[in-house]
Protein backbone atom coordinates (compact mmCIF):
# COMPACT_ATOMS: atom_id res chain seq x y z
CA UNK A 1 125.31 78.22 112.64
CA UNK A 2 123.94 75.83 109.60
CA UNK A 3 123.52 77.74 106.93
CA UNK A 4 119.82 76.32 106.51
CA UNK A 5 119.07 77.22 110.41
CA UNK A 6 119.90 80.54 109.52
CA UNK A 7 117.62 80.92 106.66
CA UNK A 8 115.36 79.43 108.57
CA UNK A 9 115.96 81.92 111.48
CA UNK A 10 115.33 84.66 109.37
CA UNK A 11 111.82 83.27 107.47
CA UNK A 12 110.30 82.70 111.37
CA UNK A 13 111.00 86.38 112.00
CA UNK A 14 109.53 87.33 108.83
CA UNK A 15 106.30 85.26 110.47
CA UNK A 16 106.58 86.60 114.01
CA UNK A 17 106.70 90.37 112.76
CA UNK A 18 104.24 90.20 109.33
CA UNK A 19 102.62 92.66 110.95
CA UNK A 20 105.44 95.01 111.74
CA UNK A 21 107.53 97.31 109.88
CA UNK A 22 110.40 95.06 108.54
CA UNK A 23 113.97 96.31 107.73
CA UNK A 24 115.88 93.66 105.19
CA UNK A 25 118.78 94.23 107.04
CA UNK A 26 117.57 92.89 110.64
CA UNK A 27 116.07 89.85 108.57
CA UNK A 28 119.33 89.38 107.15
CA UNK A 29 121.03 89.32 110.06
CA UNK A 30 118.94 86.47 111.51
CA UNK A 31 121.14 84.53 109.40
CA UNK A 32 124.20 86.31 109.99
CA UNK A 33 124.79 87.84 106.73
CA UNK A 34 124.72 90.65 104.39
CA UNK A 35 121.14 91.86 103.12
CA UNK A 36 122.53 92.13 99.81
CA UNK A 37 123.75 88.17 99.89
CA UNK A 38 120.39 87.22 101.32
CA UNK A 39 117.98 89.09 99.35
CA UNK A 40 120.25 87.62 96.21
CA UNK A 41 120.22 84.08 97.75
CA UNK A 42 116.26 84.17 98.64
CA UNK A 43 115.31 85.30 94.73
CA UNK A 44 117.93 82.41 93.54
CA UNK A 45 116.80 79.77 95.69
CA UNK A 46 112.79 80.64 95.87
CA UNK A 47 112.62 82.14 92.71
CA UNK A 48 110.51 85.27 94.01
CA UNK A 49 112.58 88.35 95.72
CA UNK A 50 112.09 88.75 99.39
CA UNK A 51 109.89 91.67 99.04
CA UNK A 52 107.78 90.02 96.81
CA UNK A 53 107.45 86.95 99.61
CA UNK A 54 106.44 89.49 102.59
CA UNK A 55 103.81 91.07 100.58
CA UNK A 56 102.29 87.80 99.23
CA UNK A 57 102.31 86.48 102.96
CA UNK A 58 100.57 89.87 103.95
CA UNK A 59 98.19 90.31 101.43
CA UNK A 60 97.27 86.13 102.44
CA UNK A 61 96.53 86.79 105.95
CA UNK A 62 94.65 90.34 104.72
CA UNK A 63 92.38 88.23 103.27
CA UNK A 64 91.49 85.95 105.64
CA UNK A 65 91.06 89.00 108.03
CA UNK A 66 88.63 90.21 105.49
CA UNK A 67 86.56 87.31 104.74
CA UNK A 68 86.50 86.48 108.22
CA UNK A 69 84.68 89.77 108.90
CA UNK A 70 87.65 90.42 111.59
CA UNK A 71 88.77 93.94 110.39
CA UNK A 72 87.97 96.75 108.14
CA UNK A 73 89.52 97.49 104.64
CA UNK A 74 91.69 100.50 105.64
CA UNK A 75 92.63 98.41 108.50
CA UNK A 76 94.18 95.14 106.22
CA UNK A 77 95.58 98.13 104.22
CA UNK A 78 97.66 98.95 107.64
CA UNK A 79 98.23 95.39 108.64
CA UNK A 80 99.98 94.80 104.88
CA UNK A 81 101.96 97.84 105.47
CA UNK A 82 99.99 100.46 102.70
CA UNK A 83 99.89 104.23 103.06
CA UNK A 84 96.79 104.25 101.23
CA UNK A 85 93.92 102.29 101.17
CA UNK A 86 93.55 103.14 96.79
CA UNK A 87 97.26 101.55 96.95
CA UNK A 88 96.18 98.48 98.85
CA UNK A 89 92.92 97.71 96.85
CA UNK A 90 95.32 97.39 94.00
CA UNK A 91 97.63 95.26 94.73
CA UNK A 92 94.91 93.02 96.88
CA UNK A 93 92.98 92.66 93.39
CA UNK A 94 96.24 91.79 91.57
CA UNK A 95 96.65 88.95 93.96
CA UNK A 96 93.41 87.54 95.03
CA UNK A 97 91.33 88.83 91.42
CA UNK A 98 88.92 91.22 93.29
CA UNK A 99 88.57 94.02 95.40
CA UNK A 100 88.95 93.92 99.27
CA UNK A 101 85.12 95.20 99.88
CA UNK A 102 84.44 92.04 98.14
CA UNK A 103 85.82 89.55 100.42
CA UNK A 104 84.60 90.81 103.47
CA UNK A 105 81.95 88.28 104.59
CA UNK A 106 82.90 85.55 103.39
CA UNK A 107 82.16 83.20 100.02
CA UNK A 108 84.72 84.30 97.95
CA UNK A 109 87.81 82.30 96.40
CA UNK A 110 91.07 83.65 98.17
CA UNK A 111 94.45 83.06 97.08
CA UNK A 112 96.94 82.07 99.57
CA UNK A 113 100.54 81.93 99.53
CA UNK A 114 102.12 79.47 102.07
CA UNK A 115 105.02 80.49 104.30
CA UNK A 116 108.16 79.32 102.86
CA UNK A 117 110.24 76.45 105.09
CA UNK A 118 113.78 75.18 104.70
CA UNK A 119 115.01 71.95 105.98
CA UNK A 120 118.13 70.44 105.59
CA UNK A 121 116.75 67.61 103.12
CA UNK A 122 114.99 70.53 100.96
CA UNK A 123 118.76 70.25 99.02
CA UNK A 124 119.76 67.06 98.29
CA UNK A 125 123.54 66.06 98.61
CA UNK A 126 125.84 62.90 97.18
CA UNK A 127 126.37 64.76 94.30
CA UNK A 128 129.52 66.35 93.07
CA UNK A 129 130.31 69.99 91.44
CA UNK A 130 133.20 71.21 89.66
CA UNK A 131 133.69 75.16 89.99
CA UNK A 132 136.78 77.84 90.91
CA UNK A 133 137.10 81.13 92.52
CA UNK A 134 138.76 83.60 90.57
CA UNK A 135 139.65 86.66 90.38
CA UNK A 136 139.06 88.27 86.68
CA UNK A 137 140.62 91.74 85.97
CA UNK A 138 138.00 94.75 84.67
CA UNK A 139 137.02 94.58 81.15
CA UNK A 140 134.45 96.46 79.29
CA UNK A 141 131.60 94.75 77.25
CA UNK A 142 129.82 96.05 74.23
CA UNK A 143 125.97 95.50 74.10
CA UNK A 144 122.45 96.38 74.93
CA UNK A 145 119.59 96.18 77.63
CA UNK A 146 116.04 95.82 78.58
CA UNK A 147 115.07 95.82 81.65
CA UNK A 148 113.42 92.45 82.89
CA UNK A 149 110.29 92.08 85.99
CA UNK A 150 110.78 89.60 88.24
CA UNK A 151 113.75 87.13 89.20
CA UNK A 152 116.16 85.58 86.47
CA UNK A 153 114.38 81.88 87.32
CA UNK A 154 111.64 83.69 85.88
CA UNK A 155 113.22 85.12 82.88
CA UNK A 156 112.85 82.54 80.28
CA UNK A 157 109.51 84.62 78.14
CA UNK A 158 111.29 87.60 78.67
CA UNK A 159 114.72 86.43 77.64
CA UNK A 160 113.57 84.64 74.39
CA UNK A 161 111.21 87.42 73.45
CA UNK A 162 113.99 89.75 74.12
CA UNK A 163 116.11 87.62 71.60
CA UNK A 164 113.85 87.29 69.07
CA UNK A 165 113.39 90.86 68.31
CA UNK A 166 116.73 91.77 68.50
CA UNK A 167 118.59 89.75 65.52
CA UNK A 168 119.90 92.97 64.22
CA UNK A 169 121.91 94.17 67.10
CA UNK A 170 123.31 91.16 67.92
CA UNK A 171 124.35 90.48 64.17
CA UNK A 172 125.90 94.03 64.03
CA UNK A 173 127.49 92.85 67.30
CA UNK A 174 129.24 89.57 66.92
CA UNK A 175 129.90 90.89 63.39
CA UNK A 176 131.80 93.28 65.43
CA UNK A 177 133.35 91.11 67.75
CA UNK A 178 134.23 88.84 64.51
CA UNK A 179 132.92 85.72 66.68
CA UNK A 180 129.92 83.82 66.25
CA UNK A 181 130.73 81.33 69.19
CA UNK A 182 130.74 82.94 72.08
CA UNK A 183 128.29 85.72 73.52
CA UNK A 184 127.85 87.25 77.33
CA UNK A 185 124.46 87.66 79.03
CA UNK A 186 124.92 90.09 82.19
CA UNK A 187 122.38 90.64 84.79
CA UNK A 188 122.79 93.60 87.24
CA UNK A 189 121.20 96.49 89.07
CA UNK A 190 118.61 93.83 91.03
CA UNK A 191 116.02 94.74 93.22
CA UNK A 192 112.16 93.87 94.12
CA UNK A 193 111.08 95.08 90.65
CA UNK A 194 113.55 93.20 88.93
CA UNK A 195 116.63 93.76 86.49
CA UNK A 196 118.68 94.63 84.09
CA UNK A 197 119.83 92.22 81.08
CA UNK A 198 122.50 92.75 78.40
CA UNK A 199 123.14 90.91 75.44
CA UNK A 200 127.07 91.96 75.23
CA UNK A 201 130.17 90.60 73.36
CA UNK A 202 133.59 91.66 73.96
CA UNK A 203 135.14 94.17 71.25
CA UNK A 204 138.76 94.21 71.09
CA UNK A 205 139.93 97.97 72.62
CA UNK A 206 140.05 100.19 69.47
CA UNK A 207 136.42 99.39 68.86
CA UNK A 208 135.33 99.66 71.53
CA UNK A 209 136.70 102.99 71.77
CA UNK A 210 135.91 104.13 68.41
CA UNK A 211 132.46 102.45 67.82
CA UNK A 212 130.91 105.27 65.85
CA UNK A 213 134.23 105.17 63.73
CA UNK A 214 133.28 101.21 62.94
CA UNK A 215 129.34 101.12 62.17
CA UNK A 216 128.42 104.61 62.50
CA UNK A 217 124.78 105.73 63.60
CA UNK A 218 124.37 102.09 64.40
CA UNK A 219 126.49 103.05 67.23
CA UNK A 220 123.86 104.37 69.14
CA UNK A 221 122.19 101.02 69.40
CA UNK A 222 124.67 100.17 71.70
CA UNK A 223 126.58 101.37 75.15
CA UNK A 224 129.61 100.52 77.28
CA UNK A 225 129.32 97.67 79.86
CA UNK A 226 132.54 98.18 82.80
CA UNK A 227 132.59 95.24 84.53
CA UNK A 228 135.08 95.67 87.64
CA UNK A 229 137.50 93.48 88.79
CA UNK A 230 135.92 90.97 90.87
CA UNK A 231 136.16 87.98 92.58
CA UNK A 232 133.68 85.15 91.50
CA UNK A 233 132.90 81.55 92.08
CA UNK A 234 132.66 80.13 88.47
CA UNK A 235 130.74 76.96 87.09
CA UNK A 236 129.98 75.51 83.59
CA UNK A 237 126.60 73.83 83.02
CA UNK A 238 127.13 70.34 81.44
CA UNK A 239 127.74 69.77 77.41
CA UNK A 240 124.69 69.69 75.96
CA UNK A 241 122.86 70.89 72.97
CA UNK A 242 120.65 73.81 74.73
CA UNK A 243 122.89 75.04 77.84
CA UNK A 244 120.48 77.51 78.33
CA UNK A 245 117.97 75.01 79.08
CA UNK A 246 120.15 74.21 82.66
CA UNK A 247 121.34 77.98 83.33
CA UNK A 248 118.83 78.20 86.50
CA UNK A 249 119.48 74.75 87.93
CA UNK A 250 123.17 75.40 87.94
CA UNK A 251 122.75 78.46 89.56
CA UNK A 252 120.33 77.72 92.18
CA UNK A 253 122.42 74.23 93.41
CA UNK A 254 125.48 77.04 93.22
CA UNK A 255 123.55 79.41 96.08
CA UNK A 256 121.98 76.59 97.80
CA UNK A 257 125.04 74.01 97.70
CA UNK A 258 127.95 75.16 96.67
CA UNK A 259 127.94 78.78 98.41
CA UNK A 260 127.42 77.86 101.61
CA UNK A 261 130.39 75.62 102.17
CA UNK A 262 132.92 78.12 101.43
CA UNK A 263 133.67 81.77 103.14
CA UNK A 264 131.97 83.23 100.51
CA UNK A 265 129.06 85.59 99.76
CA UNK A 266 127.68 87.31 96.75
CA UNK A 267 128.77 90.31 96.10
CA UNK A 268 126.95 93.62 94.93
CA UNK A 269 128.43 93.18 91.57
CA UNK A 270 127.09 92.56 87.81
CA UNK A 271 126.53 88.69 87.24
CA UNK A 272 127.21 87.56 83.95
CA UNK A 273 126.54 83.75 81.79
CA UNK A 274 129.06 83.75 79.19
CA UNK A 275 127.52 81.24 76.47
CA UNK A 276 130.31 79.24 74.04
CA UNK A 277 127.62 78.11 71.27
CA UNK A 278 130.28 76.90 68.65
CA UNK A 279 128.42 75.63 65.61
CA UNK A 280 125.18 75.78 64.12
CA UNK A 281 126.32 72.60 62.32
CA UNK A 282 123.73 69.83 62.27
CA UNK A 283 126.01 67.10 63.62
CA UNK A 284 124.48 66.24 67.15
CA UNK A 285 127.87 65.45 68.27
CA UNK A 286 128.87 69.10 67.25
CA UNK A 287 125.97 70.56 69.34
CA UNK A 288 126.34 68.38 72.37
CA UNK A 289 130.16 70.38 72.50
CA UNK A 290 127.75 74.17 73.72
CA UNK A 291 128.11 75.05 77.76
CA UNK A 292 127.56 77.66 79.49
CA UNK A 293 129.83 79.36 82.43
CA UNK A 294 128.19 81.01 85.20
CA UNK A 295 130.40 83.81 86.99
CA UNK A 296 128.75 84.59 90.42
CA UNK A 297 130.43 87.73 92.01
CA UNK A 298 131.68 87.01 95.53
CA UNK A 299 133.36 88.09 98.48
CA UNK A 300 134.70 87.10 101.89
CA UNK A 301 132.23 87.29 104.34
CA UNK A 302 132.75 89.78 107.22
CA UNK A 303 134.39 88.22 110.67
């Protein structure tokens, strides 16, 4: 099967059974993989996770229920899958900005989110792609977290903010490291609420053992990172002065083009954007020298 039929497959079911009880796995198997690849590849390619989509399309067709004067509130609260009818009145005013007693009858402004469609032109080809699939041996970062909302293509506020108020850590860091060029981003533990993101650099061993030794109390600022040995298909973004500007269009055309056309699937594994900065050095041609390489963790897919 197309990879595109399949995702395809597996959207139409979410359609035909809205109403339902829905298990990730059976929509993943529509497509005939893994719910952990899928639910990865949805939030890559759509930029919303998948359980984010099915309540957006539920709490759409709640309201037109509603409005339409075709069912009662604790009965849209059923339809979208809600224990309580307190827990659906929330999340139906987060969505369409008032409460559901308030669009029954018509006149007021619903939001609606439109069922999501793939077809093969969606992803344009005639392009080419340089990557590898390697196999990197476990290595433990140094560095620290917050944990982001959302999907990494929406990460960009977060991700600067997070930045921004954390100069001191990562000076103490690639102080540490004694390298000012190179730093490691890690994402990891996703699900429908979002994420976990590390600013990390890679300590040589007697350090990283022996942190307290090195800084003292500023050791607490910081924890061990093991990332296991894992297979992963590997890509730089272009040269160019702000790599991070590209990170998400890389990785989406690697899940939507790349991905597919190899026995490969991602793996439950941490995902990590290793950044080579270089200079600060005013000389465009110095800057136009940064990239970034994106390590996706991978694995065969199952027979």
């Amino acid at each position: 099967m197309d990879w595109t039929e399949g995702m395809q497959r597996a959207l139409d079911y979410i359609e035909e059974h809205l109403t339902e009880e829905l298990s990730y796995e059976t929509i993943a198997a529509q497509s005939f993989c893994s719910s952990y690849h899928f639910q990865r590849s949805f939030s890559i390619l759509f930029g919303c996770t998948l359980g984010e989509y099915i309540r957006a399309r539920r709490l759409t067709l709640a309201g037109a229920e509603l409005t339409a004067g075709k069912c009662r509130v604790i009965d849209a609260a059923l339809l979208c899958g809600y224990e309580s009818p307190d827990s659906f009145a929330r999340a139906f005013q987060k969505f369409h900005g008032f409460k559901p007693s308030q669009a029954r009858g018509g006149g007021a402004m619903l939001r609606s989110f439109s069922r999501l469609n793939v077809q093969k032109d969606d992803f344009t080809g005639g392009t080419t792609m340089e990557y590898k699939i390697d196999k990197k041996p476990a290595m433990v970062l140094t560095g620290f977290k917050r944990h982001f909302s959302g999907t990494p293509a929406e990460r960009e506020d977060q991700e600067c903010d997070f930045y921004m108020s954390t100069r001191t850590n990562q000076y103490l860091l690639r102080g540490l490291a004694r390298d000012c060029e190179t730093f490691y981003n890690v994402m990891t533990h996703f699900d429908d609420e979002g994420y976990d993101f590390y600013i990390a650099a890679k300590l040589n061993k007697a350090k990283t053992e022996n942190l307290a030794e090195s800084i003292g109390e500023d050791a607490k600022r910081f924890e061990r990172i093991p990332i296991p040995e894992q297979l992963y298909l590997i890509c730089e973004t272009e040269r160019c002065e702000y790599p991070t500007m590209v990170f998400e269009t890389l990785r989406r055309r690697m899940v939507g083009e790349l991905l597919p056309a190899t026995d490969y699937e991602l793996a439950e594994a941490p995902e990590l954007c290793i950044y080579h900065w270089f200079t600060d050095d005013e000389d465009s041609s110095v800057k136009n020298t940064r990239y970034a390489e994106l390590w996706l963790p991978i694995r065969k897919k199952e027979a």
